[in-house]
C-alpha atoms as a PDB file:
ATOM      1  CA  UNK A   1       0.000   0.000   0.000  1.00  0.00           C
ATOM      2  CA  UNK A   2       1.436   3.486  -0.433  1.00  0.00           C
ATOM      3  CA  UNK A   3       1.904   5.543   1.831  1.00  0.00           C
ATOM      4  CA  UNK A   4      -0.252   8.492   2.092  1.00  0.00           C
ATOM      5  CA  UNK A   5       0.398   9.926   5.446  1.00  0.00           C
ATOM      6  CA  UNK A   6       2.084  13.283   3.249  1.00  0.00           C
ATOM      7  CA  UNK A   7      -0.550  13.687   0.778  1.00  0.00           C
ATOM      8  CA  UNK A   8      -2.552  17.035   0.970  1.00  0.00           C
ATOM      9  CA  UNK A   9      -5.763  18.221  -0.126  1.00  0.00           C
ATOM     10  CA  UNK A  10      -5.984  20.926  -2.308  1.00  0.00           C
ATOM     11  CA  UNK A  11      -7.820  23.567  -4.372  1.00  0.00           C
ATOM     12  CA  UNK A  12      -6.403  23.945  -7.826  1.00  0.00           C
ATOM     13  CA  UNK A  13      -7.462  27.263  -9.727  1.00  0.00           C
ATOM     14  CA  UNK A  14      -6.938  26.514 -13.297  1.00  0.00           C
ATOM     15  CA  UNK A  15      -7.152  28.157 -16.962  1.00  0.00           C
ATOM     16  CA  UNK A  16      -9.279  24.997 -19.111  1.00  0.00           C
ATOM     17  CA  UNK A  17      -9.297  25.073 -23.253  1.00  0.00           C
ATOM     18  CA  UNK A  18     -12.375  25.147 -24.177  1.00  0.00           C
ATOM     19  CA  UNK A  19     -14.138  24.873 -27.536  1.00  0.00           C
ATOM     20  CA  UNK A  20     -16.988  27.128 -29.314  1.00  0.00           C
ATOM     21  CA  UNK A  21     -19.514  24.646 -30.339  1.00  0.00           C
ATOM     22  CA  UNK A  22     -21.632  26.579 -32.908  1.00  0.00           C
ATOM     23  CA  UNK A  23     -20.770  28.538 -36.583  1.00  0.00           C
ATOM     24  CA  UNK A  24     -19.894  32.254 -35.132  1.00  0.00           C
ATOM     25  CA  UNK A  25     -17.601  35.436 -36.931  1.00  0.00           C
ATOM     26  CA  UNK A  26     -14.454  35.249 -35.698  1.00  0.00           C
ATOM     27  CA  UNK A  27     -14.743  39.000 -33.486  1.00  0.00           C
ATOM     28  CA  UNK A  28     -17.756  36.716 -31.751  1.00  0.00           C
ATOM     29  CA  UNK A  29     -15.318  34.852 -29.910  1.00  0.00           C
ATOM     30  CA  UNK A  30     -14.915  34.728 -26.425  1.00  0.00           C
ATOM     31  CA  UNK A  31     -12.530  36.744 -25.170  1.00  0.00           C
ATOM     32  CA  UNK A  32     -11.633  36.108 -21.586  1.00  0.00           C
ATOM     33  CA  UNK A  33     -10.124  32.953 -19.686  1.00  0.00           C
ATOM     34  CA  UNK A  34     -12.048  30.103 -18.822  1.00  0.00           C
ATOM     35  CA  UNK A  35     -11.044  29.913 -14.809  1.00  0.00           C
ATOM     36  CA  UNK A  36     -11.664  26.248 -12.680  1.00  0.00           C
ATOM     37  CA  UNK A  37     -11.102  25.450  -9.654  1.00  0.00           C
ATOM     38  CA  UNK A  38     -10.913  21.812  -8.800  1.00  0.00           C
ATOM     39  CA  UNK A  39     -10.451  19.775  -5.246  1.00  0.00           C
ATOM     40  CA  UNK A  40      -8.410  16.991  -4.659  1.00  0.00           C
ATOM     41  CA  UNK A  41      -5.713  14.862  -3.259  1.00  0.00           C
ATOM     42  CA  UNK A  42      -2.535  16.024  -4.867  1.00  0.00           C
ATOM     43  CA  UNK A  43      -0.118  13.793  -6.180  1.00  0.00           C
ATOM     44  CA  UNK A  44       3.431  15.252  -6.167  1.00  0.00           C
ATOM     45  CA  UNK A  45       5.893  13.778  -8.779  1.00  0.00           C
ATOM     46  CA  UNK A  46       2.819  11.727 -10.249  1.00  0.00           C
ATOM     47  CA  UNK A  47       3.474  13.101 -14.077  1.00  0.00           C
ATOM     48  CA  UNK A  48       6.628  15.560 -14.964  1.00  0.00           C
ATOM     49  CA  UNK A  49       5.169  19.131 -15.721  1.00  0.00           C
ATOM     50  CA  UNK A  50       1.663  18.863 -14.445  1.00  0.00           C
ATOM     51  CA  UNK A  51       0.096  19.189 -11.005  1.00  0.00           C
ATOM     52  CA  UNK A  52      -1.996  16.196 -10.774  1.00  0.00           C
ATOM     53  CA  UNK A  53      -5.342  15.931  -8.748  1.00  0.00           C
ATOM     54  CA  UNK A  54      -7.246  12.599  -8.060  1.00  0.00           C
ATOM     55  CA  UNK A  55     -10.832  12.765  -6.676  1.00  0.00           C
ATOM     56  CA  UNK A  56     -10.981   9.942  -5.246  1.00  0.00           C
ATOM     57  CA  UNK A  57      -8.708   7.180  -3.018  1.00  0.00           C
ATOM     58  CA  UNK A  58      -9.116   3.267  -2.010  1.00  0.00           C
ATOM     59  CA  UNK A  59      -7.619   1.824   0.740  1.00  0.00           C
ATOM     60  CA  UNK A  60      -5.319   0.222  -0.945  1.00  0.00           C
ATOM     61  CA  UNK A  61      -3.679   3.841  -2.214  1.00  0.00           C
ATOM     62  CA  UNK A  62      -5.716   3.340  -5.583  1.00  0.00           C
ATOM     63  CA  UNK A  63      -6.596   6.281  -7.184  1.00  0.00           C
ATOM     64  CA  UNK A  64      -9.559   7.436  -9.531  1.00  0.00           C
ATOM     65  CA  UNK A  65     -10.812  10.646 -11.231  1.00  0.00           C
ATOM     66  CA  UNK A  66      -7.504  11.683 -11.846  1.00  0.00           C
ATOM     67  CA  UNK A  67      -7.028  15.555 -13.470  1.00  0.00           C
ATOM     68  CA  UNK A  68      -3.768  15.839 -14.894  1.00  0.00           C
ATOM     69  CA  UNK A  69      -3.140  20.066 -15.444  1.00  0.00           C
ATOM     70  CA  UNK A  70      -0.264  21.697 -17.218  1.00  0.00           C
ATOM     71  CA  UNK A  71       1.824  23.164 -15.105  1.00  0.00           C
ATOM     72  CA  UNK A  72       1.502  26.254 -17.003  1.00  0.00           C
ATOM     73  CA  UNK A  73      -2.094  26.624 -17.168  1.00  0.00           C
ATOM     74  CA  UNK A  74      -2.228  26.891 -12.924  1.00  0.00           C
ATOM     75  CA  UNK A  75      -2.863  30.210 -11.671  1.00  0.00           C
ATOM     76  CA  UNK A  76      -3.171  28.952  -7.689  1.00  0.00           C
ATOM     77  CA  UNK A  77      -2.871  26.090  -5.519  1.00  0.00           C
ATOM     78  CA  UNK A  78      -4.187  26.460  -1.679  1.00  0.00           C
ATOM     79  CA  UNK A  79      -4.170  23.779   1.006  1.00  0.00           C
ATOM     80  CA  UNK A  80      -7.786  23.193   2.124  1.00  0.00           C
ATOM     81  CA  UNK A  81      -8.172  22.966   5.975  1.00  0.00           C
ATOM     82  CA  UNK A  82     -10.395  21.337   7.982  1.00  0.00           C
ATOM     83  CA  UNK A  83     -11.554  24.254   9.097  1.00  0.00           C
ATOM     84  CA  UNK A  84     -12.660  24.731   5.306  1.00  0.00           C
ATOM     85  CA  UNK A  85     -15.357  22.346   5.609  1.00  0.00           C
ATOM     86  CA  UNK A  86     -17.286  24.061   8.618  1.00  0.00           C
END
């Protein structure tokens, strides 16, 4: 099993690609950043050059739901507390 006595949760602000999905003139386009912000348990070291996130952990240090974020598209990380959850 590994050993996840070091592993932090986190809240991961984000700029996503996104897509226009319909026929539009090119000035139409959207303009500003798409921002997320996604929660998880982050795994340092997991993949070079990208923070990685997964939502979700077995007891047996499996992960799932995995978000895998160049490192260049972060804009914040912050440590979520327990007192966050209050």
């Amino acid at each position: 099993m590994a050993d996840l006595s070091d592993i932090k949760i986190v809240e991961l602000t984000w700029l996503d690609a996104h897509a226009e999905n319909a026929w539009m003139d090119i000035e139409d386009l959207d303009q500003e950043p798409y921002t997320v912000k996604s929660i998880g348990w982050l795994m340092t070291d997991a993949k070079p050059d990208h923070v990685v996130l997964a939502q979700s952990m077995g007891g047996d240090g499996a992960v799932d739901g995995v978000l895998c974020v160049p490192v260049g598209m972060v804009v914040k990380i912050r440590i979520v507390l327990p007192t966050d959850f209050k």
